[in-house]
Protein backbone atom coordinates (compact mmCIF):
# COMPACT_ATOMS: atom_id res chain seq x y z
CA UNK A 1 110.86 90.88 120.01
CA UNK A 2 110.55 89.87 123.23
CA UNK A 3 110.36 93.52 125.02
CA UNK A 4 108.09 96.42 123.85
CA UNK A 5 105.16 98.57 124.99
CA UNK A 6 102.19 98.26 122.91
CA UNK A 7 100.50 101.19 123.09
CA UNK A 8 96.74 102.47 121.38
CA UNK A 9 95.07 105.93 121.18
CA UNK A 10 92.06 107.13 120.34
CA UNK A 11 91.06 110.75 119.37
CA UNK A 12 87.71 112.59 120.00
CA UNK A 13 87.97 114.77 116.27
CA UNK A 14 90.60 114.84 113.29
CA UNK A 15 93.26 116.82 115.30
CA UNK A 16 95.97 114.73 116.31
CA UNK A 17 96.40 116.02 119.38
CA UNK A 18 92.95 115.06 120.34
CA UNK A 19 93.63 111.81 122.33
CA UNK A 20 90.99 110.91 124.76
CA UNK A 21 92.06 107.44 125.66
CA UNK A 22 95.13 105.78 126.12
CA UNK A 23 95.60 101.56 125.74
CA UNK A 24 98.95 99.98 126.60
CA UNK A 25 99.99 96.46 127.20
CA UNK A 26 103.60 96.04 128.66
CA UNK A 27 105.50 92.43 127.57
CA UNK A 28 108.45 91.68 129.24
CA UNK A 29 110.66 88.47 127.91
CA UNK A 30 107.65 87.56 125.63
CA UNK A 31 104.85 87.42 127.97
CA UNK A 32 102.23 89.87 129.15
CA UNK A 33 102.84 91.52 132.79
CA UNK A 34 100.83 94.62 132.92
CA UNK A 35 98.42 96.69 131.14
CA UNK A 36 96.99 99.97 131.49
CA UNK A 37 94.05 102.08 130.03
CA UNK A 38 92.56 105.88 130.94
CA UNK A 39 90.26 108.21 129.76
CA UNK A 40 91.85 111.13 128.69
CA UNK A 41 90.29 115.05 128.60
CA UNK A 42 91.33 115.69 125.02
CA UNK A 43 92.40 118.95 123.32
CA UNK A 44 90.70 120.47 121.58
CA UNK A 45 87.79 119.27 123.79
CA UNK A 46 85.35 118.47 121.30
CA UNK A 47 84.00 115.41 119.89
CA UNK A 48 83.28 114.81 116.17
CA UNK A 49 80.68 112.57 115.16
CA UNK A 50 82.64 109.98 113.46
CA UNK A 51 85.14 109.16 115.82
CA UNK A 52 82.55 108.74 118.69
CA UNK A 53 80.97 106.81 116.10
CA UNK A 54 84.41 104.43 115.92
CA UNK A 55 85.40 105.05 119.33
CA UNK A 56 82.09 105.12 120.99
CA UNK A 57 83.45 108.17 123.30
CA UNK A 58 81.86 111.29 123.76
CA UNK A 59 82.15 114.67 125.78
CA UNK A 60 80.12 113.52 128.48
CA UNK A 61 82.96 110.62 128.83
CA UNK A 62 86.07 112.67 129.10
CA UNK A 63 85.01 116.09 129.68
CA UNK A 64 85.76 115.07 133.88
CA UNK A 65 89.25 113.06 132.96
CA UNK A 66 92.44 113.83 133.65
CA UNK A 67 94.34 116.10 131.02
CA UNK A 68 97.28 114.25 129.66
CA UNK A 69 100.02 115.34 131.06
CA UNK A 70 98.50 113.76 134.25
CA UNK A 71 97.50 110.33 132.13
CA UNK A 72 101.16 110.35 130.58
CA UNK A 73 102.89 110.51 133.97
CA UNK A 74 101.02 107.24 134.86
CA UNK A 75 102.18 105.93 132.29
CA UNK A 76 105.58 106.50 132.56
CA UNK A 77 105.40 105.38 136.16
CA UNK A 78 103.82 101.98 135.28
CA UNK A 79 106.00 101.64 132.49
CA UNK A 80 109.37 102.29 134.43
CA UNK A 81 108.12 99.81 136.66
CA UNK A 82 109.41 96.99 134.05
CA UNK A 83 111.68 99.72 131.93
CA UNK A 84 113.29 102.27 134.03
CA UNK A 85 114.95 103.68 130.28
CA UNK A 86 112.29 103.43 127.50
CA UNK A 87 113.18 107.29 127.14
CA UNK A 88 116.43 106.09 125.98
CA UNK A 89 115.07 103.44 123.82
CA UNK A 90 115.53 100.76 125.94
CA UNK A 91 111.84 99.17 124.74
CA UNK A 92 110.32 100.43 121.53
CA UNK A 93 106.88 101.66 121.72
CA UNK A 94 104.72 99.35 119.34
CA UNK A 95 101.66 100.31 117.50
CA UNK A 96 99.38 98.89 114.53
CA UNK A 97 99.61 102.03 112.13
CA UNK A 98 102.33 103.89 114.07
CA UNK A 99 102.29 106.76 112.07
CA UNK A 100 99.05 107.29 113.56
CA UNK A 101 99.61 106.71 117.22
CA UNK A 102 103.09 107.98 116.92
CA UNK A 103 102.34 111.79 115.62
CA UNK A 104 99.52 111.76 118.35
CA UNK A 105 102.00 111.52 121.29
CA UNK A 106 104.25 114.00 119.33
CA UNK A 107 100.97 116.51 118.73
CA UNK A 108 99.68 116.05 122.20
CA UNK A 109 103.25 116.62 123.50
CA UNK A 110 103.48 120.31 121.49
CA UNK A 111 100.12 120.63 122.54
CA UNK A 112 101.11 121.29 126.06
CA UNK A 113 104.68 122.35 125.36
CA UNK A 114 106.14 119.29 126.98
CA UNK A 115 109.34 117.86 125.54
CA UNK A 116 109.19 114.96 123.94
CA UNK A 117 111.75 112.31 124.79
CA UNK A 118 111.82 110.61 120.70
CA UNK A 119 110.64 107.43 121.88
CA UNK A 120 111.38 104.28 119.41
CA UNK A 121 108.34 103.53 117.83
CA UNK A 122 108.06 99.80 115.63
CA UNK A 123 105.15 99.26 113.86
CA UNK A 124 103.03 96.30 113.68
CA UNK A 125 100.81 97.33 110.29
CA UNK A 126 103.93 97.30 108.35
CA UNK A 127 105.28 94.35 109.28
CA UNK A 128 102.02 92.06 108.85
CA UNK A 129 101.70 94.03 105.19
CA UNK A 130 105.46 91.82 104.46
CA UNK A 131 104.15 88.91 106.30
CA UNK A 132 100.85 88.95 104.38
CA UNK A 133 101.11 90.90 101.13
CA UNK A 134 97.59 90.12 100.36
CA UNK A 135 94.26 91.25 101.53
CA UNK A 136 93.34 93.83 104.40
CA UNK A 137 95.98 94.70 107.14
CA UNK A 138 93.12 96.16 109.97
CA UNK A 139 93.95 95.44 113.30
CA UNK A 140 91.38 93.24 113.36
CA UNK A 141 91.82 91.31 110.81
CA UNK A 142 95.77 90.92 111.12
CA UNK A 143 95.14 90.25 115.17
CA UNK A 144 92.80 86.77 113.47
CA UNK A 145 95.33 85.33 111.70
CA UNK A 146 97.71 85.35 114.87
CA UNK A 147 94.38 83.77 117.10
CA UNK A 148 93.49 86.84 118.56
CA UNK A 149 89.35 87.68 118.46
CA UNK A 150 89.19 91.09 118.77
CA UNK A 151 85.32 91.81 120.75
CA UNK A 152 85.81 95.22 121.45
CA UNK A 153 87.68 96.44 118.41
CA UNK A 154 88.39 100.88 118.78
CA UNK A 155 88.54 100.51 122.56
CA UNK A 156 92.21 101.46 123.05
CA UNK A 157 93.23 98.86 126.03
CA UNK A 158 91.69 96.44 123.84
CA UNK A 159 93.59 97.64 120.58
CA UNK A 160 97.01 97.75 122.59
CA UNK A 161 96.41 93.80 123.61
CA UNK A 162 95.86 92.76 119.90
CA UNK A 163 98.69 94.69 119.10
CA UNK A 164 100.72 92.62 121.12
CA UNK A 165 99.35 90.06 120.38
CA UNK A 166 100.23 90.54 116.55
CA UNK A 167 104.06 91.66 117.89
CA UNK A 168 104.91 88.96 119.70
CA UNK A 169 103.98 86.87 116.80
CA UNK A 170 105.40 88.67 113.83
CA UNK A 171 108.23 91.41 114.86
């Protein structure tokens, strides 16, 4: 795959809709041109303690951000600047446990009542789980075997960069 969007999110509590950061790396003919991260206000705007413990977010971080809607437009902008179409599929969306970053674009987009445009997602988790049927499939660990050292593991620019990382090695 030579074209995709790898994309990260993290959440402030359990509801899916909770993004409060947003990670993407753009690769265009198998190299890395641009990148892109944000802070996000999430909703609900509350933090539990075990995602800031992952994350290492909190209120105080996001509480000022942008709401998404605002974030999201960014990233369409910076995105179109490589794919004018990913709405129609052009570029798949990639993510290391898709279902995951997947349903939180979907939630966030009910959230606000936005439609959502049913981008192509592929999914980097699933693959590496054929490629290596043994052992653990973290991010972390998969983004290793493909010479990637993750430093700042949960931090969603940094996520999105492993993640295409892993991609351009295994999808």
């Amino acid at each position: 795959m030579d074209n995709f969007v790898a994309i990260d999110f993290e959440t402030a509590n359990f509801a899916q809709s909770s993004v409060c950061s947003v990670g993407l790396v753009i690769v265009k003919d198998g190299e890395i041109v641009d990148n892109y991260y944000s802070l996000i206000r999430p909703i609900p705007n509350y933090y539990n303690a075990r995602c800031s413990e992952v994350n290492g977010l909190h209120f105080d971080d996001t509480n000022d951000a942008p709401e998404f809607p605002d974030v999201w437009s960014d990233v369409v902008r910076k995105v179109h600047e490589y794919f004018p179409y990913i709405e129609d599929g052009e570029v798949p969306f990639v993510a290391h446990n898709k279902a995951f970053d997947e349903n939180c674009l979907k939630a966030v987009f009910r959230a606000y009542e936005i439609a959502y445009p049913d981008y192509e997602f592929e999914c980097t988790l699933l693959r590496s789980r054929k490629v290596w049927p043994e052992g653990h499939h973290n991010l972390d660990i998969i983004a290793g075997y493909c010479g990637y050292e993750m430093t700042n593991h949960h931090h969603a620019l940094a996520d999105a960069e492993a993640c295409a990382v892993i991609a351009k090695q295994i999808l």
